[in-house]
Protein backbone atom coordinates (compact mmCIF):
# COMPACT_ATOMS: atom_id res chain seq x y z
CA UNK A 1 32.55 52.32 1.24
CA UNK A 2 29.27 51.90 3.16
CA UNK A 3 27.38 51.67 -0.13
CA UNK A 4 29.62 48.83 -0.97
CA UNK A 5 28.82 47.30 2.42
CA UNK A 6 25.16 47.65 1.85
CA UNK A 7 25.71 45.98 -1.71
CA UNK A 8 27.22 43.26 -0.42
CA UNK A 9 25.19 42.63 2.30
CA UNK A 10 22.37 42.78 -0.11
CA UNK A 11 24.00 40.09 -2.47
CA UNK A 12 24.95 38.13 0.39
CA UNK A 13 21.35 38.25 1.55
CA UNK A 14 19.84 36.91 -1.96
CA UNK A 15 22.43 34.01 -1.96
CA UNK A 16 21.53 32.73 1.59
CA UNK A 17 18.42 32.55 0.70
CA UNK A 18 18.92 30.67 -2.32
CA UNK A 19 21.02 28.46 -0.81
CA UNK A 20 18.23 28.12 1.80
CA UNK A 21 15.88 26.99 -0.52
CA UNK A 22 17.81 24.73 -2.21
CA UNK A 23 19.96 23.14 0.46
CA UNK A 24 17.20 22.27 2.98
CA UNK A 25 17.37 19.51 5.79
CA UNK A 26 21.06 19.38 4.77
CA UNK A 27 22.29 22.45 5.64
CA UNK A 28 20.47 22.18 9.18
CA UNK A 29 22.48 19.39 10.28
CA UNK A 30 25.64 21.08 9.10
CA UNK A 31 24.74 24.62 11.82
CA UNK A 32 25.27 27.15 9.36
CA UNK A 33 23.52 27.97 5.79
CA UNK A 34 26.31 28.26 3.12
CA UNK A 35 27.46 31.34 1.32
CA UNK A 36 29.35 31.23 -2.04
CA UNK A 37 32.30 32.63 -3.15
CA UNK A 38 33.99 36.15 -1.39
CA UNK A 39 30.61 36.20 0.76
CA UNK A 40 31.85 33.51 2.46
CA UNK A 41 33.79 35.67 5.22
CA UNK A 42 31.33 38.46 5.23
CA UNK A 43 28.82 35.88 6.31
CA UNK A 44 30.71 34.57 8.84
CA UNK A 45 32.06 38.37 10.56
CA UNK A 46 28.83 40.05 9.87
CA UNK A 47 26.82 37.21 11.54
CA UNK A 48 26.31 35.87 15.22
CA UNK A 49 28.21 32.79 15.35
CA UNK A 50 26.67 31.32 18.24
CA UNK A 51 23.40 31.79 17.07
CA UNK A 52 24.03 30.19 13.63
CA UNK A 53 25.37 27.24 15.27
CA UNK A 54 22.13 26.93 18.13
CA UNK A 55 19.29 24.41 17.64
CA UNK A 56 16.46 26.09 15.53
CA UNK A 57 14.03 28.30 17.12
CA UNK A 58 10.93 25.80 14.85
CA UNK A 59 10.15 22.85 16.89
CA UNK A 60 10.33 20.57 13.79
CA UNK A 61 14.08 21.96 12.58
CA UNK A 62 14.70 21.09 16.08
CA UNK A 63 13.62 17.95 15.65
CA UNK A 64 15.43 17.13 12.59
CA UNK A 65 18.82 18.19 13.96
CA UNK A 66 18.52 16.06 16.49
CA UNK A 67 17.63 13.51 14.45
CA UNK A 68 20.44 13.73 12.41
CA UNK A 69 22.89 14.08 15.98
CA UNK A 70 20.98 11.41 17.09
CA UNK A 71 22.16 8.81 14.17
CA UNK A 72 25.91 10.00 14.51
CA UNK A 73 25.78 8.15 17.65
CA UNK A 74 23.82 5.34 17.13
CA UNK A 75 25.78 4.83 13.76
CA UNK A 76 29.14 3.94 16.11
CA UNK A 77 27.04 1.07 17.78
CA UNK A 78 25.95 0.10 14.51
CA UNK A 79 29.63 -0.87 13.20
CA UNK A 80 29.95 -3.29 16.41
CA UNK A 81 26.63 -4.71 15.42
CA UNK A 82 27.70 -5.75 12.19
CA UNK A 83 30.62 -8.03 13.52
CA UNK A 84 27.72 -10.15 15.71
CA UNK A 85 27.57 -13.59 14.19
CA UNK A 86 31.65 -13.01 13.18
CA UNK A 87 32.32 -12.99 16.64
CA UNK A 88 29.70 -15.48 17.50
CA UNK A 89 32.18 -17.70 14.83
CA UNK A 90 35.24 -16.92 16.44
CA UNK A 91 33.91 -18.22 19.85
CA UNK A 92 33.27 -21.39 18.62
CA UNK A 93 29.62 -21.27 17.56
CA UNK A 94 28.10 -23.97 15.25
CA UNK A 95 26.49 -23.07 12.17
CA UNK A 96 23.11 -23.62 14.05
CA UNK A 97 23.65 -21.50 16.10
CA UNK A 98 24.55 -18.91 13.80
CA UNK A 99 21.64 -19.57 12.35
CA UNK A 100 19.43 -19.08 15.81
CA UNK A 101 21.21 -15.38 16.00
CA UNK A 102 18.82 -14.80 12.85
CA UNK A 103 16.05 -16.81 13.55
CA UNK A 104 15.45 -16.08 17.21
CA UNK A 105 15.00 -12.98 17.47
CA UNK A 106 12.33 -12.48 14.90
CA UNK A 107 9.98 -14.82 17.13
CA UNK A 108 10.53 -12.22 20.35
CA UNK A 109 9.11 -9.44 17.42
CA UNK A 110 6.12 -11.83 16.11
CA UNK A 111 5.35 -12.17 19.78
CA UNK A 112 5.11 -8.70 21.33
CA UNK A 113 4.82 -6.51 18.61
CA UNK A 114 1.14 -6.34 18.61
CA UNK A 115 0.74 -6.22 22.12
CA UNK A 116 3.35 -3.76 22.35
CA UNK A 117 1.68 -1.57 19.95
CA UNK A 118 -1.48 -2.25 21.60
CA UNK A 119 0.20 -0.74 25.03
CA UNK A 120 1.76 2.14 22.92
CA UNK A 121 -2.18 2.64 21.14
CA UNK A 122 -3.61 3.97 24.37
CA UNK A 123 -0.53 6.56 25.42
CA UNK A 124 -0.74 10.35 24.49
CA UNK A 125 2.76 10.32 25.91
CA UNK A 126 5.05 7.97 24.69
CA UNK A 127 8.61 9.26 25.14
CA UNK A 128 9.18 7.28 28.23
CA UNK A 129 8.64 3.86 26.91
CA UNK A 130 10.46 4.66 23.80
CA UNK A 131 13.43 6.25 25.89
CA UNK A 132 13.76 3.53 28.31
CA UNK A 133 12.84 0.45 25.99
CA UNK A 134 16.03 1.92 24.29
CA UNK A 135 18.08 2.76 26.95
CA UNK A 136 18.11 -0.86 28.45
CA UNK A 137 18.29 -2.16 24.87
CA UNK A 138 21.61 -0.43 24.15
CA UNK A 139 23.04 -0.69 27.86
CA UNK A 140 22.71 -4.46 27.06
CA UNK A 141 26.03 -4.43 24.25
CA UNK A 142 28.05 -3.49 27.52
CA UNK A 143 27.11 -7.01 29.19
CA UNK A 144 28.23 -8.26 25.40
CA UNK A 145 31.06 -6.46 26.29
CA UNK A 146 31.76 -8.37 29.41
CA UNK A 147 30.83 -11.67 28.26
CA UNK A 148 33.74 -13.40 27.47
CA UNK A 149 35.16 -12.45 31.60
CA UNK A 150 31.09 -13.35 32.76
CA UNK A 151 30.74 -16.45 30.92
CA UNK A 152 34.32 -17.86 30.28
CA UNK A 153 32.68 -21.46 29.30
CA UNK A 154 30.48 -22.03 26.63
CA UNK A 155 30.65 -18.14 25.96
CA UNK A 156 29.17 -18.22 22.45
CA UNK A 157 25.86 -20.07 23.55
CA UNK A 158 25.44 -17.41 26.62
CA UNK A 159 26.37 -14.83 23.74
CA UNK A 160 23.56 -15.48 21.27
CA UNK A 161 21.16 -15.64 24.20
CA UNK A 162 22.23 -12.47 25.39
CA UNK A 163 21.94 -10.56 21.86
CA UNK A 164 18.32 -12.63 21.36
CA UNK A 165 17.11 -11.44 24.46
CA UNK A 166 18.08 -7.61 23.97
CA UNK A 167 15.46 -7.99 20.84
CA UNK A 168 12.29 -7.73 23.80
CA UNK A 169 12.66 -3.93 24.80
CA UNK A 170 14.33 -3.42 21.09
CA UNK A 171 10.88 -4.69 19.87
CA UNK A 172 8.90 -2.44 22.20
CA UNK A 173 10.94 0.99 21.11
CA UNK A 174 10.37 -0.35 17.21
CA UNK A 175 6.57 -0.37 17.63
CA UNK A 176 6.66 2.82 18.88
CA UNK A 177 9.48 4.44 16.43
CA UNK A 178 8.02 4.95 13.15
CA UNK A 179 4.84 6.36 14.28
CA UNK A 180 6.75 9.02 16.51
CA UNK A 181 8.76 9.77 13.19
CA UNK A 182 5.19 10.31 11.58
CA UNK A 183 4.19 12.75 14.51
CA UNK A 184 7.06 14.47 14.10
CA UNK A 185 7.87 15.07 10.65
CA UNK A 186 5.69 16.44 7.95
CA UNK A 187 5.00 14.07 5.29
CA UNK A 188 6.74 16.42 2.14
CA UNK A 189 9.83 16.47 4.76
CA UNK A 190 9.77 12.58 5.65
CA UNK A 191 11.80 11.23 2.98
CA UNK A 192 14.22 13.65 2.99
CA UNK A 193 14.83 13.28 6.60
CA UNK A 194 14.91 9.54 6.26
CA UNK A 195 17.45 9.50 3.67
CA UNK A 196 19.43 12.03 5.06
CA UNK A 197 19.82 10.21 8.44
CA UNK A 198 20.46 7.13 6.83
CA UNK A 199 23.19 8.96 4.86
CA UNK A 200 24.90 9.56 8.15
CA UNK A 201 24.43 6.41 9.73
CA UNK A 202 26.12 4.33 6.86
CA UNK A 203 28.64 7.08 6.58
CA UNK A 204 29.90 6.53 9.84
CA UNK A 205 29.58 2.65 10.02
CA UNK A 206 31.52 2.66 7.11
CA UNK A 207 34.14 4.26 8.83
CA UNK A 208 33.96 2.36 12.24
CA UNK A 209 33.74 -0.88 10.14
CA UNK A 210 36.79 -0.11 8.20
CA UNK A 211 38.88 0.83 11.29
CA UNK A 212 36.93 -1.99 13.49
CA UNK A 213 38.09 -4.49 10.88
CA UNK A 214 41.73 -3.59 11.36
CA UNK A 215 41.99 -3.38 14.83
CA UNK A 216 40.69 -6.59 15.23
CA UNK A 217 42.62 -8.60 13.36
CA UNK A 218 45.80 -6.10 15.00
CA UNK A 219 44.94 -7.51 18.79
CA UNK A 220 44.35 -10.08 20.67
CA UNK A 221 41.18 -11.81 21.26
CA UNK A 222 39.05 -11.62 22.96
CA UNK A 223 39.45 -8.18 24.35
CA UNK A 224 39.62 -6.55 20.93
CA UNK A 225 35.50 -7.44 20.39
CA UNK A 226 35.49 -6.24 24.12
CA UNK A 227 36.45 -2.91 23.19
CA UNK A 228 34.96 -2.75 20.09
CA UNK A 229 31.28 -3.21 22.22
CA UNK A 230 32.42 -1.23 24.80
CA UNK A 231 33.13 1.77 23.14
CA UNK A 232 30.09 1.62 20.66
CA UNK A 233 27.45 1.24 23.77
CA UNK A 234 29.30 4.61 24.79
CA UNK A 235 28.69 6.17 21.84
CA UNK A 236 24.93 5.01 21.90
CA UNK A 237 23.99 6.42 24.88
CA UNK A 238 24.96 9.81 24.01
CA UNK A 239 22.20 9.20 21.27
CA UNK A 240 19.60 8.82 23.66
CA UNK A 241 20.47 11.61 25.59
CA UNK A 242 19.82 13.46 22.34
CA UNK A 243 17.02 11.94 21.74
CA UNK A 244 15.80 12.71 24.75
CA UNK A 245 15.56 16.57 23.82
CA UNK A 246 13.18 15.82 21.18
CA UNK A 247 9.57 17.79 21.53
CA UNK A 248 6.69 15.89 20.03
CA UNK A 249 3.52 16.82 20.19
CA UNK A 250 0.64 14.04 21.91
CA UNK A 251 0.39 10.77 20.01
CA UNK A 252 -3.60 10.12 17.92
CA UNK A 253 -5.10 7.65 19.62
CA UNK A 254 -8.19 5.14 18.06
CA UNK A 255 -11.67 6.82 18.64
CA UNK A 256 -13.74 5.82 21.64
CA UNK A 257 -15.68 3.87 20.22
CA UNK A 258 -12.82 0.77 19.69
CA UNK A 259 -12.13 -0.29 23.26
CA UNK A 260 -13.77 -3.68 22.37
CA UNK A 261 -11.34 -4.34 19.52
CA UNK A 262 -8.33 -2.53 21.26
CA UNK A 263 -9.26 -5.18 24.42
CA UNK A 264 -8.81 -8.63 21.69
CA UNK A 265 -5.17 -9.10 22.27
CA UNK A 266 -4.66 -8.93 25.77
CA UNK A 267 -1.03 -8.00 26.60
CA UNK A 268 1.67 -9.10 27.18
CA UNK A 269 0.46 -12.81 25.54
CA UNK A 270 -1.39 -12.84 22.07
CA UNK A 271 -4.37 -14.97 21.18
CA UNK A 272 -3.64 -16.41 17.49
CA UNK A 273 -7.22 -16.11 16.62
CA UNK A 274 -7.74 -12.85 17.53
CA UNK A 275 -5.19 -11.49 15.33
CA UNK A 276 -6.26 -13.57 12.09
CA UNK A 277 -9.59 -12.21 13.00
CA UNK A 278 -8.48 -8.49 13.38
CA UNK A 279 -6.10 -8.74 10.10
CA UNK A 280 -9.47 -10.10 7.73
CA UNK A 281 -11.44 -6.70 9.14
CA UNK A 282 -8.44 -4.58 8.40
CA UNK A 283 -7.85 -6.01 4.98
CA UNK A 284 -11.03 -4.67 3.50
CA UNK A 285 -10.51 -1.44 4.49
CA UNK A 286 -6.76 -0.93 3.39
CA UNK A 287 -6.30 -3.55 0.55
CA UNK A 288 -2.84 -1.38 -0.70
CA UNK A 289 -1.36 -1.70 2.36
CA UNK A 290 -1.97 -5.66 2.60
CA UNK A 291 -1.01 -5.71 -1.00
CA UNK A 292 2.46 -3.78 -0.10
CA UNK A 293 2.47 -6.28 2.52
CA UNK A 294 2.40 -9.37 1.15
CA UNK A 295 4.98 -8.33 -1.56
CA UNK A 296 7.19 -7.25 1.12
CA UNK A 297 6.78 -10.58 2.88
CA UNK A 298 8.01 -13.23 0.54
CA UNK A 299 10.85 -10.59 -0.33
CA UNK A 300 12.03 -9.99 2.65
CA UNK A 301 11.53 -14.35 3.47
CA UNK A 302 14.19 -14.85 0.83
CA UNK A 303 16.19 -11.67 2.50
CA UNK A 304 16.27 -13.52 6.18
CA UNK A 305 17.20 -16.91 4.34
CA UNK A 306 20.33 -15.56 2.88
CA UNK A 307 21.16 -13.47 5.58
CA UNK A 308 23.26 -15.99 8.01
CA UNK A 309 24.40 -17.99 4.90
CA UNK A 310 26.36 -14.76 3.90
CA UNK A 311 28.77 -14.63 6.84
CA UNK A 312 29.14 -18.37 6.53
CA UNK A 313 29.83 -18.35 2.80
CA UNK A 314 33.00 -16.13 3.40
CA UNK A 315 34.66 -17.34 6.17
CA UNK A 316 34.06 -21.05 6.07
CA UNK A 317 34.41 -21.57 2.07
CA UNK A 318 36.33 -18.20 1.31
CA UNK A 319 38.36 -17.84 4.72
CA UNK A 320 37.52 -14.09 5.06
CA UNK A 321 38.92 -12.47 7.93
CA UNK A 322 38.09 -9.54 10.16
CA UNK A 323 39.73 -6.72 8.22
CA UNK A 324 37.88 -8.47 4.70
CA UNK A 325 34.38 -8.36 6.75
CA UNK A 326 34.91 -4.45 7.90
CA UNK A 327 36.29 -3.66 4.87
CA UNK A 328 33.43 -4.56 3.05
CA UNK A 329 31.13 -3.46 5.33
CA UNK A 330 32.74 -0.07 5.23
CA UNK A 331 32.80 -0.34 1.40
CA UNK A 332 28.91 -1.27 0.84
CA UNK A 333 28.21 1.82 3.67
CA UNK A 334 29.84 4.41 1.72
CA UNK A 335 27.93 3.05 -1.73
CA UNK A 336 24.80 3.41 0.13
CA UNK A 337 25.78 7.04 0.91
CA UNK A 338 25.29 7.22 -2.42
CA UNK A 339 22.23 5.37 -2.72
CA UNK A 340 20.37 7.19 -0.71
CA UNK A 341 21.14 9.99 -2.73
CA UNK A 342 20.27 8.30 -5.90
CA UNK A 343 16.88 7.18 -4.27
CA UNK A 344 15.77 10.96 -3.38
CA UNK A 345 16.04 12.25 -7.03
CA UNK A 346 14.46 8.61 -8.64
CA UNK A 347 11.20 9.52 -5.73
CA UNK A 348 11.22 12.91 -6.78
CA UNK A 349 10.87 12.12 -10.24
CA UNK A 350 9.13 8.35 -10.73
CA UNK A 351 7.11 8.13 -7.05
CA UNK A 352 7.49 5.62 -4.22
CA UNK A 353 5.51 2.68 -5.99
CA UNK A 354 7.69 2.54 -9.63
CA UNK A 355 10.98 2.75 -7.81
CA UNK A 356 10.06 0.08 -5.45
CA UNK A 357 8.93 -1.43 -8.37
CA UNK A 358 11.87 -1.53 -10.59
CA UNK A 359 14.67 -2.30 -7.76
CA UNK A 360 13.39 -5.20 -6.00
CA UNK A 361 14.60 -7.46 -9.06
CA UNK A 362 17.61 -5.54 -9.08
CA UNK A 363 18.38 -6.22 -5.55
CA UNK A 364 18.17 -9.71 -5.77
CA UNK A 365 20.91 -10.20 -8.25
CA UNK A 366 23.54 -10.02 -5.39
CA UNK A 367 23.01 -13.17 -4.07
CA UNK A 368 22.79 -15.13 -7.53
CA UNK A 369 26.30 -13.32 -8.04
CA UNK A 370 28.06 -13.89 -4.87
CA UNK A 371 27.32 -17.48 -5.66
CA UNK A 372 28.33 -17.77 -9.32
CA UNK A 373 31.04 -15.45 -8.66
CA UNK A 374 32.85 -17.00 -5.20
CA UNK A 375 35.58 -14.30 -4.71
CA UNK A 376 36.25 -12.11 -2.23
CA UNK A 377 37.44 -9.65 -4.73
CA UNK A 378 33.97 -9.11 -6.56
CA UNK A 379 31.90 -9.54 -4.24
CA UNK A 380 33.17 -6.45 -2.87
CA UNK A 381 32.48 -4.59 -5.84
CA UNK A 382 28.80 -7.03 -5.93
CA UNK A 383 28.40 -5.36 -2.61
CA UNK A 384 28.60 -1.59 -4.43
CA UNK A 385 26.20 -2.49 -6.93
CA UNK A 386 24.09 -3.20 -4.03
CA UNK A 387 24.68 -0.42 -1.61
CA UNK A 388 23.26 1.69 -4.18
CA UNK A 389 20.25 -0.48 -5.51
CA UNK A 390 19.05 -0.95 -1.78
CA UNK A 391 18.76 2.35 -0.13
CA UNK A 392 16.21 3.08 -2.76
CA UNK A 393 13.95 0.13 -2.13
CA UNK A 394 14.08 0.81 1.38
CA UNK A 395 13.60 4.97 1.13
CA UNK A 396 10.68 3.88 -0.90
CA UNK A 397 8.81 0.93 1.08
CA UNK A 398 9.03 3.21 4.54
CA UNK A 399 7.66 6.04 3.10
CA UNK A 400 5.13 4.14 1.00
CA UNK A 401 4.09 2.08 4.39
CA UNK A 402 3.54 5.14 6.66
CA UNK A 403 1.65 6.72 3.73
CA UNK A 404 -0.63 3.68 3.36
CA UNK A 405 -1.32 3.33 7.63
CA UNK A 406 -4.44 4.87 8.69
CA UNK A 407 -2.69 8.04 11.13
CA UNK A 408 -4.28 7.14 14.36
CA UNK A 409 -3.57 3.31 14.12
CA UNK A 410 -0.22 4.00 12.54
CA UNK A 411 1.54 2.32 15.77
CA UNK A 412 -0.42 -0.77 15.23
CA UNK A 413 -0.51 -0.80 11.29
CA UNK A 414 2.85 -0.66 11.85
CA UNK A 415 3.54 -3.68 14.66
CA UNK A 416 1.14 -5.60 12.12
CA UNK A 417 3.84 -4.87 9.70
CA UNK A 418 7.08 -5.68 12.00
CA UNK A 419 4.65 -9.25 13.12
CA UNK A 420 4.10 -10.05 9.92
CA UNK A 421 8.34 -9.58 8.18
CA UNK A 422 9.60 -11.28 11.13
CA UNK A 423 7.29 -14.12 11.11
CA UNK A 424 9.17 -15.71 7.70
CA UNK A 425 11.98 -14.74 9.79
CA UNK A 426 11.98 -16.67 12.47
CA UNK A 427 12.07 -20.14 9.93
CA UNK A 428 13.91 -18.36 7.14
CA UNK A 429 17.59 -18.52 8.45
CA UNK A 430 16.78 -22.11 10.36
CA UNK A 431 15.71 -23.46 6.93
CA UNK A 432 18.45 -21.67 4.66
CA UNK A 433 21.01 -23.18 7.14
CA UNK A 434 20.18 -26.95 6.96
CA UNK A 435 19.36 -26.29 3.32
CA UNK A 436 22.75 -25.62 3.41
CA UNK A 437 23.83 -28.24 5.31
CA UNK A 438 22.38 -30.48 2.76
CA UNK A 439 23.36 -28.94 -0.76
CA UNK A 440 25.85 -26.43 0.22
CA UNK A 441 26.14 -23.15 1.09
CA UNK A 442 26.30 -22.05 -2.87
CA UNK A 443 23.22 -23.43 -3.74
CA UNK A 444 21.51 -22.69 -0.50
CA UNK A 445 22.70 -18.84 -1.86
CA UNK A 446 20.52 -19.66 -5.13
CA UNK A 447 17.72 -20.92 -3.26
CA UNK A 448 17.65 -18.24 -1.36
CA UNK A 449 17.81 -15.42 -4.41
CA UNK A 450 15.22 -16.93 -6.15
CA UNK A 451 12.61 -16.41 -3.21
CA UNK A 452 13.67 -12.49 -3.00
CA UNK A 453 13.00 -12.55 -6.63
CA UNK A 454 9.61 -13.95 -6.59
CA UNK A 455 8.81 -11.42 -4.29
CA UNK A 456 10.18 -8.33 -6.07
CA UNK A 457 8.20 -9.71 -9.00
CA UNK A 458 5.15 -10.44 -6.73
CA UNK A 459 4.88 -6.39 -6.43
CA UNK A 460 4.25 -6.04 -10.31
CA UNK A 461 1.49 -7.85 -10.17
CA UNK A 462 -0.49 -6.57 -7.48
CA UNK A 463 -2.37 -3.44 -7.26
CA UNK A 464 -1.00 -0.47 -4.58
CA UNK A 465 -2.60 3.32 -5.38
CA UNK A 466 -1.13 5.85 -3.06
CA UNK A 467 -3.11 8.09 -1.11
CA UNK A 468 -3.48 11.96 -1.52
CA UNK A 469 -0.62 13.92 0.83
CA UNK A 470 -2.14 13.43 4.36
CA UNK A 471 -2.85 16.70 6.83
CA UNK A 472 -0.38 18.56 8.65
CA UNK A 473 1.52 16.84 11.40
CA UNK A 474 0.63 18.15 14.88
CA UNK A 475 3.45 20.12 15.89
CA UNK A 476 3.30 21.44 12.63
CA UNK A 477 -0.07 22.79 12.66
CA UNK A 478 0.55 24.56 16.29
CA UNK A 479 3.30 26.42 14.82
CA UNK A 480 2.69 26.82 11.06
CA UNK A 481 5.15 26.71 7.92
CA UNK A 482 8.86 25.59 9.21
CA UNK A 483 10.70 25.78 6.27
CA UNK A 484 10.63 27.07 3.21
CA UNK A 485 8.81 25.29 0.12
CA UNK A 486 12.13 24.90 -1.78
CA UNK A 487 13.25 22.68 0.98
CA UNK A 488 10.80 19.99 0.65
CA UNK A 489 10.47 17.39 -1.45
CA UNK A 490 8.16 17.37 -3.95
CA UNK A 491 5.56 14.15 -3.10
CA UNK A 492 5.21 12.32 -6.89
CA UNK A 493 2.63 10.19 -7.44
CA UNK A 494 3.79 6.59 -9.12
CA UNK A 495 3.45 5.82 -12.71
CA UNK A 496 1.78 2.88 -11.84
């Protein structure tokens, strides 16, 4: 009998540890490594429960699982965000105004990313601007909550304010956000992490979109949006709390020898000049990242035209309702599950730059569809296609940006980056809209695809070469190897 035991326990032994190696970040976020088989209940009985299911003893596996708790929250908040400009629409807001929900808060983000990066630049400590910048950001979808009892005339004008002016400490905890991620993560562990989080997060907002869909159009209104808010900013703020548990190491910060430049842009107003002059220096330095840039720019200009013109399209010409809008929602979350997935094994195999590459012209086909194809039936299966085309665009360009920013000016490579998307997107939904109120919201849809195309296309042409793998984050190099080399993702360089 006890050499049986020992057998077992020797066999059981062997398959954690190939599970270990193969399962990775996965696995963490579940609490327990699995076993296979009829080791499944010695695993569990010969085991200390409560230490399987405890945080990591590795500061970065710590990290990661809160990470992924950290998403599970945020996620529920997520699934009220996406019914913004349809309940905008239901109070009465004009198709302007729909359009300023796009437009508006893209000029807050040209604004003060710089200088907020510039403020963020000069901290070794950054956790309490990023924790409070949040905080406040998500405490503000409880005063969207309360609007409609606040504000009971001309409730849709005070509500697009209100979500606009949330975007100021939004934009000061995104300048900060990605670099932390960079500090935090090693770079063979980043994509993983990144796709596995956003796994989660569309996971759940499919979920809260598909039940948020039918329980709005099952009560009255307006108190079903008021719960809907309510209980999401709930949710959120458990994710800070999680997030506040996080340990990250002390932030790079640009050698002595820059105060001058760091001094330009003072904060919190920008001088124009200064940052055309700033960009030229850059540029000659760090020609693939302007080149990813650029690309990125005119794609995503053609992504913030169609963007209001979407919710338009299917409840003014196809009379969509709430359940229609969560259910696809919920429907294009659960294909980008799936995306995600697909998008770790095409990086693994082709590289950041040739998957970028070959899915930006796929993306833009769902625009050109939803307008030759004006039913509510296929554009739900249009929006499949695309939940799994999109995830690996996006898995791609993040990893390929942070790869491309210098380390200790990540935060402002970065706030260059956010400045420079959101600057196309403070005219693209303004223009889409009275393009639409002048040749229709189908062929504003057109207009709009064929600008997201000519940027895809835009990436062929220029040149992007990826750097070798960069050092050892900081935490990681205080506390050596955290996982092992099974679990990380192999870093491919692109075809291209």
């Amino acid at each position: 009998m006890w050499a049986a035991m020992r057998t077992d326990k020797r066999s059981l032994t062997a398959r954690h540890n190939y599970s270990q190696a193969r399962s990775g970040d996965g696995c963490i976020f579940l609490g327990i490594r699995p076993a296979i088989g009829q080791h499944f209940v010695p695993s569990l009985t010969s085991m200390n429960l409560r230490k399987r299911w405890s945080l990591p003893d590795s500061p970065v596996d710590r990290n990661i699982r809160l990470l992924y708790f950290e998403m599970f929250w945020s996620a529920i908040l997520g699934g009220a965000i996406t019914f913004n400009e349809a309940f905008a629409i239901r109070l009465g807001a004009s198709n302007a105004l729909v359009g300023l929900l796009s437009s508006a808060p893209p000029l807050i983000v040209v604004t003060l990313s710089i200088p907020a990066a510039r403020l963020l630049e000069r901290q070794t400590d950054r956790r309490p601007y990023l924790l409070w910048s949040l905080l406040l950001m998500r405490l503000g979808y409880i005063v969207v909550a309360l609007l409609p009892l606040l504000a009971p005339a001309y409730t849709a004008n005070w509500l697009v304010a209100w979500l606009v002016t949330l975007n100021v400490p939004a934009t000061l905890f995104n300048a900060g956000w990605m670099p932390l991620m960079a500090d935090i993560l090693p770079e063979r562990r980043r994509a993983f992490v990144f796709s596995r989080r956003n796994i989660i997060y569309f996971a759940v907002t499919a979920g809260v979109t598909f039940i948020a869909g039918s329980w709005l159009n099952a009560t009255a209104f307006p108190s079903n949006y008021q719960t809907l808010y309510a209980f999401g900013a709930a949710a959120a703020l458990v994710g800070c709390a999680t997030l506040e548990k996080l340990t990250i190491p002390p932030s790079a910060v640009p050698p002595h020898g820059e105060p001058a430049q760091r001094r330009r842009i003072p904060i919190p107003t920008v001088s124009l000049r200064a940052v055309r002059s700033e960009v030229r220096e850059e540029i000659r330095g760090h020609r693939s990242f302007w080149n990813l840039t650029v690309s990125s720019f005119v794609y995503t200009f053609g992504i913030w035209m169609s963007s209001p013109l979407f919710t338009l399209f299917w409840v003014r010409e196809l009379n969509a309702d709430d359940g229609w809008i969560g259910l696809n929602s919920g429907v294009k979350s659960l294909a980008v599950v799936g995306g995600f997935l697909l998008g770790e094994r095409l990086i693994r195999r082709y590289g950041f730059k040739h998957v970028l590459a070959r899915m930006g012209p796929l993306s833009s086909l769902y625009p050109f569809l939803m307008a030759l194809v004006p039913d509510l039936t296929f554009i739900l299966f249009a929006g499949v296609m695309i939940g799994f085309i999109n995830p690996c665009l996006d898995l791609s360009r993040t990893n390929l940006l942070l790869k491309l920013a210098p380390r200790e000016r990540r935060a402002t490579y970065t706030s260059f980056w956010i400045t420079i998307m959101n600057a196309g997107a403070v005219l693209a939904p303004l223009l889409s809209v009275a393009l639409a109120d002048r040749i229709g919201l189908r062929w504003a849809l057109f207009v709009a695809a064929t600008v997201r195309l000519s940027g895809a296309l835009l990436l062929l042409a220029l040149k992007i070469e990826e750097p070798p793998e960069e050092p050892p984050a900081p935490i990681e190099q205080a506390t050596g190897p955290t996982a092992p080399e099974g679990e990380a993702a192999p870093v491919v360089k692109a075809a291209r």
